[in-house]
N, C-alpha and C. Protein backbone atom coordinates (compact mmCIF):
# COMPACT_ATOMS: atom_id res chain seq x y z
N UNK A 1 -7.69 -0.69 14.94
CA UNK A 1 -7.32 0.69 14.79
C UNK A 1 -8.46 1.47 14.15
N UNK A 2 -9.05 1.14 13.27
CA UNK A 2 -10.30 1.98 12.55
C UNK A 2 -11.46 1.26 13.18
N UNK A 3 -11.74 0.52 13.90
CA UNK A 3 -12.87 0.67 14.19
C UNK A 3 -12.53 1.66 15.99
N UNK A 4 -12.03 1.35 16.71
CA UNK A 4 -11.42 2.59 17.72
C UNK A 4 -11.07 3.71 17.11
N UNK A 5 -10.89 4.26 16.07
CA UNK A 5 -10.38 5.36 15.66
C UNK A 5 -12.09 5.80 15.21
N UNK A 6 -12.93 5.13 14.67
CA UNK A 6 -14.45 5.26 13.97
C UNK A 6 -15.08 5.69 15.54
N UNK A 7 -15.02 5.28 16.37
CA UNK A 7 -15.57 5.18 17.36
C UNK A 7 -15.75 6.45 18.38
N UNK A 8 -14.23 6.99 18.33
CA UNK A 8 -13.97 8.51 18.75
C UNK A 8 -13.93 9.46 17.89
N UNK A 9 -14.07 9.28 16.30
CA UNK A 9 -14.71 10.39 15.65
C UNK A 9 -12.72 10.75 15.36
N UNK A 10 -11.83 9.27 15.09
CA UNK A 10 -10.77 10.11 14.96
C UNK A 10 -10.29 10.21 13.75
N UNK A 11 -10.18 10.91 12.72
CA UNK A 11 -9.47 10.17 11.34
C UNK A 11 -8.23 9.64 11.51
N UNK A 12 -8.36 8.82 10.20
CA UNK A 12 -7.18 7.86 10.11
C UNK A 12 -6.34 8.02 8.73
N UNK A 13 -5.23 8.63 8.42
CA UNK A 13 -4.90 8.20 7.63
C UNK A 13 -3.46 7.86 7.06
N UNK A 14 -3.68 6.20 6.95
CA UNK A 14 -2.23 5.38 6.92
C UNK A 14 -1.18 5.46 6.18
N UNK A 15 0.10 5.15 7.02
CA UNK A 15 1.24 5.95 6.25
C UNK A 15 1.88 4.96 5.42
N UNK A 16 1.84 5.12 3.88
CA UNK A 16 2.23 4.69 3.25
C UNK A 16 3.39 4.92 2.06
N UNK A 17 4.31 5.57 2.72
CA UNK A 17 5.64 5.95 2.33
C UNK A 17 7.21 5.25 2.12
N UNK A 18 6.76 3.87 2.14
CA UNK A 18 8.25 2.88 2.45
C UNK A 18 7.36 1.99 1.35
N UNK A 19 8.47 0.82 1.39
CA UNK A 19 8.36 0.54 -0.42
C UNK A 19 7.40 -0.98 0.54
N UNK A 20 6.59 -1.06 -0.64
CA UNK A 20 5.13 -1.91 -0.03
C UNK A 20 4.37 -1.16 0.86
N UNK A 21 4.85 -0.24 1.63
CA UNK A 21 2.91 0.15 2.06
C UNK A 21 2.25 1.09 1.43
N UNK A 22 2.17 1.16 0.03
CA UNK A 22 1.18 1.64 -0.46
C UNK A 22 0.27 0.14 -1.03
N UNK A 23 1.21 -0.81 -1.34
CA UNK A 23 0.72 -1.87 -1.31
C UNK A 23 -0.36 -2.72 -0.69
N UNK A 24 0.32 -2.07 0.97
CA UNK A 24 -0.54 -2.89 1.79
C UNK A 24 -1.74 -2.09 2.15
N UNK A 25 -1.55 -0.61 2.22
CA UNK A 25 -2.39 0.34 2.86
C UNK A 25 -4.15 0.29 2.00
N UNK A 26 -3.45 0.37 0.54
CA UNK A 26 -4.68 0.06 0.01
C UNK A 26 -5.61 -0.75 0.57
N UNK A 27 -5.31 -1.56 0.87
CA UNK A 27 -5.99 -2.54 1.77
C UNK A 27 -6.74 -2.22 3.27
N UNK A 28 -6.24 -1.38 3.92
CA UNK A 28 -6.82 -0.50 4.93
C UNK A 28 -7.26 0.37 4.89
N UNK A 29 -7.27 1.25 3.11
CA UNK A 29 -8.12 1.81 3.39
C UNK A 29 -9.85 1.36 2.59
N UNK A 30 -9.73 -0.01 1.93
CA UNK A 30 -10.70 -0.86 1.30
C UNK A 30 -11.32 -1.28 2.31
N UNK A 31 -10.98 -1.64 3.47
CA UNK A 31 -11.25 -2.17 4.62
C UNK A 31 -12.55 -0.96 5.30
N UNK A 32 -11.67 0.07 5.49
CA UNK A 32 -12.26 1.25 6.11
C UNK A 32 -13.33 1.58 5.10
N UNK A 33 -13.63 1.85 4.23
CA UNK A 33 -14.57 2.14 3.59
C UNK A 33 -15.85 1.05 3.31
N UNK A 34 -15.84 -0.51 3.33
CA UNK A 34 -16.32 -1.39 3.33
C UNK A 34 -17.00 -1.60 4.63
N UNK A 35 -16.44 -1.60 5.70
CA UNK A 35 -16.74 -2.68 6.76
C UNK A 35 -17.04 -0.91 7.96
N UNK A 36 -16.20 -0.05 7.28
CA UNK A 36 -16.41 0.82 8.80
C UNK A 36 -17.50 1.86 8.09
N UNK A 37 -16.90 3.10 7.44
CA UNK A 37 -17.25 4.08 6.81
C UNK A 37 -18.61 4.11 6.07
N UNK A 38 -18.13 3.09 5.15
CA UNK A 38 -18.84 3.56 3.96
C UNK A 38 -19.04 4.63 3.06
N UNK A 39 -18.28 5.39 3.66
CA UNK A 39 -17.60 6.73 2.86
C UNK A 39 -16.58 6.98 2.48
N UNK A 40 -16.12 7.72 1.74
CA UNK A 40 -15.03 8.46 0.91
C UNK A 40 -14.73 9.68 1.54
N UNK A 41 -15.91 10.34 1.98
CA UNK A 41 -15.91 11.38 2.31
C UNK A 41 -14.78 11.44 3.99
N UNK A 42 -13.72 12.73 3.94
CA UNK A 42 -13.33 12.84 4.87
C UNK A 42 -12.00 11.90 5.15
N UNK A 43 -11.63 11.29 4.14
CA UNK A 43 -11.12 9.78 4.08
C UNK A 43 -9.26 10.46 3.32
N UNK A 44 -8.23 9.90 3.59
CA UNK A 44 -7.19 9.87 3.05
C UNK A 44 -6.46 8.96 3.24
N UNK A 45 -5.38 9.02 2.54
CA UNK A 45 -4.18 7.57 2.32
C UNK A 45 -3.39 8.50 1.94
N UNK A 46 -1.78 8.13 2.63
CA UNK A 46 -0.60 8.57 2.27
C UNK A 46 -0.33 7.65 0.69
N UNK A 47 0.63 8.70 -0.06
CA UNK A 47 0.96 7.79 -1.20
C UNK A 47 2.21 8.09 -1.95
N UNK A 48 3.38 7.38 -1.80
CA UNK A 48 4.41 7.53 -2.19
C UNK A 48 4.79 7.14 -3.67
N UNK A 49 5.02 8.02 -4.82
CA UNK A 49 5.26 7.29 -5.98
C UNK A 49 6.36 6.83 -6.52
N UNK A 50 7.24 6.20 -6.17
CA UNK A 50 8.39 5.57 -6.00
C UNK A 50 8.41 3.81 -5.40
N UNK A 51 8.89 2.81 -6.37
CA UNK A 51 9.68 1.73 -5.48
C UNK A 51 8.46 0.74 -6.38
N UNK A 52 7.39 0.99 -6.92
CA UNK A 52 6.11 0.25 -7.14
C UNK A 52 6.47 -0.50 -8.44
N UNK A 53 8.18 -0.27 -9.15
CA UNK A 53 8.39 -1.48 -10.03
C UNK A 53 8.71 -2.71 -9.70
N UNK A 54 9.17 -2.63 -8.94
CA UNK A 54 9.70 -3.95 -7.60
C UNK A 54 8.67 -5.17 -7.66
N UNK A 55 6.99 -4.37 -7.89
CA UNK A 55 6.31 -5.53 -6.92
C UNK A 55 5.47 -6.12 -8.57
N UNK A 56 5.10 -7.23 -8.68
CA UNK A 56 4.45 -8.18 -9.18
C UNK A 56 2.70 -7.13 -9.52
N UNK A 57 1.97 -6.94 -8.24
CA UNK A 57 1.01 -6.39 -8.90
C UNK A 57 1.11 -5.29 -7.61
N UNK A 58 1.57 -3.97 -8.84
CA UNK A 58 1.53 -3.00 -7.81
C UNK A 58 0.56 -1.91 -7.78
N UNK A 59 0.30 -1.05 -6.95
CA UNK A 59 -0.85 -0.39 -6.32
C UNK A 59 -1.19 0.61 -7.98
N UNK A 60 -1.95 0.82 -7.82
CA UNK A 60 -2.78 1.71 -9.07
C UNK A 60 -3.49 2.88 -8.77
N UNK A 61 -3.03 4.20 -9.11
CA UNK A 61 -3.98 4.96 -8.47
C UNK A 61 -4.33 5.87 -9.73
N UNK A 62 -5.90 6.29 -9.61
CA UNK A 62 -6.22 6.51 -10.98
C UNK A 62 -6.87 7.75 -10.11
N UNK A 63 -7.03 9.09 -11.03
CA UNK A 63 -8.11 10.40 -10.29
C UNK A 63 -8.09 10.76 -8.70
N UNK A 64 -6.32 10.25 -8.70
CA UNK A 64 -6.24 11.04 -6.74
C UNK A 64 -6.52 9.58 -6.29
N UNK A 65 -7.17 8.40 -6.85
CA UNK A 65 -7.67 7.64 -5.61
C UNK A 65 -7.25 6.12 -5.84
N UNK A 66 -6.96 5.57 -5.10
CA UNK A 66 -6.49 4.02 -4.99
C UNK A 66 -7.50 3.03 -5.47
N UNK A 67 -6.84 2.40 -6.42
CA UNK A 67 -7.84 1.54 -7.17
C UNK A 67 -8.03 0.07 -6.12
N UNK A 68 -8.94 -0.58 -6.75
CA UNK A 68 -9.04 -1.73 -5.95
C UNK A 68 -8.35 -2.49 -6.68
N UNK A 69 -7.26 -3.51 -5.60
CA UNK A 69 -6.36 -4.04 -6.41
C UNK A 69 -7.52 -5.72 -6.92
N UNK A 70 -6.76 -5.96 -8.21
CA UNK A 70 -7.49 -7.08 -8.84
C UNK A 70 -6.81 -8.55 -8.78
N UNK A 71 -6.01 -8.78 -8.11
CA UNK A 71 -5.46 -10.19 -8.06
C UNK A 71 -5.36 -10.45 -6.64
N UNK A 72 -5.27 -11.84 -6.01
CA UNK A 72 -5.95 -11.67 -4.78
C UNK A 72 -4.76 -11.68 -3.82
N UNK A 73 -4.23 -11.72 -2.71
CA UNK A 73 -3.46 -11.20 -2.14
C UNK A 73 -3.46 -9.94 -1.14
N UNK A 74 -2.06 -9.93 -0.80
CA UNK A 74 -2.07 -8.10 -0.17
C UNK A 74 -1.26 -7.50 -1.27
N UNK A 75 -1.03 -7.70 -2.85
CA UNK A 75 -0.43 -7.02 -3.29
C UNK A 75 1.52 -6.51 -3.24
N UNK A 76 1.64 -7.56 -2.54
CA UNK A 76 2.72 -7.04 -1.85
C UNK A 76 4.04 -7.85 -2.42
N UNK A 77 3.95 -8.69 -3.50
CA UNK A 77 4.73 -10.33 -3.87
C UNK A 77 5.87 -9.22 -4.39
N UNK A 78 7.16 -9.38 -4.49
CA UNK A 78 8.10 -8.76 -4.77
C UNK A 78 8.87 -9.70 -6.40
N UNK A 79 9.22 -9.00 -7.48
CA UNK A 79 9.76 -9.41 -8.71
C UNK A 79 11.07 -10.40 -7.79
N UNK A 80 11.10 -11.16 -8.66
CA UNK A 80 12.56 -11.86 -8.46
C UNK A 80 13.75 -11.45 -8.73
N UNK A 81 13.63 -10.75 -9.54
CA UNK A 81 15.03 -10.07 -10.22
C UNK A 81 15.07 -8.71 -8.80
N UNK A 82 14.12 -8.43 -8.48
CA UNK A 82 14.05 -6.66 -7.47
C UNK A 82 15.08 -7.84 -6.75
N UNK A 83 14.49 -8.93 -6.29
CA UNK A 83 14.97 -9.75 -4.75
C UNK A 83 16.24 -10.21 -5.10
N UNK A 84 16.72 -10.09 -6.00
CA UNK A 84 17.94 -11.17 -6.23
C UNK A 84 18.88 -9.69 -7.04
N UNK A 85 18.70 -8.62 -6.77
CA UNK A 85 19.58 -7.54 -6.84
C UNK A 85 19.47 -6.95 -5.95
N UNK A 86 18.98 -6.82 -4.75
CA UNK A 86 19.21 -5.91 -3.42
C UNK A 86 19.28 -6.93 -2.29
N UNK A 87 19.19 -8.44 -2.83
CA UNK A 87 19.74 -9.23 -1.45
C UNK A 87 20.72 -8.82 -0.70
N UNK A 88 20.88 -8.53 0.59
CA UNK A 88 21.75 -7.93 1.27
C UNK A 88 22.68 -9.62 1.85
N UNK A 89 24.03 -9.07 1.80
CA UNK A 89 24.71 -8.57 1.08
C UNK A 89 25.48 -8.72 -0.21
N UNK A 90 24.87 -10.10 -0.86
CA UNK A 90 25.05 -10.54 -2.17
C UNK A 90 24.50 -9.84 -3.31
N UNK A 91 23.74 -9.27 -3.43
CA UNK A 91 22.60 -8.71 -4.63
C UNK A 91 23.83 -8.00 -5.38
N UNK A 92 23.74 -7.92 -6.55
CA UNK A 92 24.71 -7.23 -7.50
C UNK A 92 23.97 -4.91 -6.85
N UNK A 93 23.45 -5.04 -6.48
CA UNK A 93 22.87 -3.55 -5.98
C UNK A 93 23.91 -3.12 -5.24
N UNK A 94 23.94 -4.38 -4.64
CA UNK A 94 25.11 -4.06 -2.89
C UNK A 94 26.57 -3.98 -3.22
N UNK A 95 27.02 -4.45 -4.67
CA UNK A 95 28.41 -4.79 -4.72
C UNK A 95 28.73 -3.47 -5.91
N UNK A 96 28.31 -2.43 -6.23
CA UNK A 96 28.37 -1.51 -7.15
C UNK A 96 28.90 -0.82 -6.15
């Protein structure tokens, strides 16, 4: 997708509004700036601030901009307690 999107001069920028893809997006847009770009410039990421207590190591955004996450992964490992209260349809979430 970004290197076809680099290619026609198209911007890209990934939607990260549901709970984990700001998680994951970070990652596409680390990608895009590393391997395609090399710029900042011209560059965006959707970013939803909601849902990011859930996850183990969640996204960080410091001055408008997505930090590089520091533990290795996609960021994306979910708390046990998040998973074992919205298990559908057992989770104590579901039975309130």
């Amino acid at each position: 997708m970004l290197l076809l999107a680099a290619k026609f001069g198209v911007p890209v920028c990934p939607h990260a509004g549901g709970i984990g893809l700001c998680e994951y997006g970070q990652h596409v847009s680390l990608i895009d700036y590393i391997c395609v770009s090399g710029s900042l410039d011209n560059r965006m990421i959707e970013f939803a601030d909601h849902l990011h207590e859930h996850f183990k190591d969640p996204v960080v955004v410091r001055g408008d901009r997505y930090m590089a996450p520091t533990a290795p992964g996609f960021s994306i490992e979910m708390l046990p307690a998040s998973l074992a209260a919205f298990e559908f349809p057992i989770g104590a979430e579901w039975k309130k």
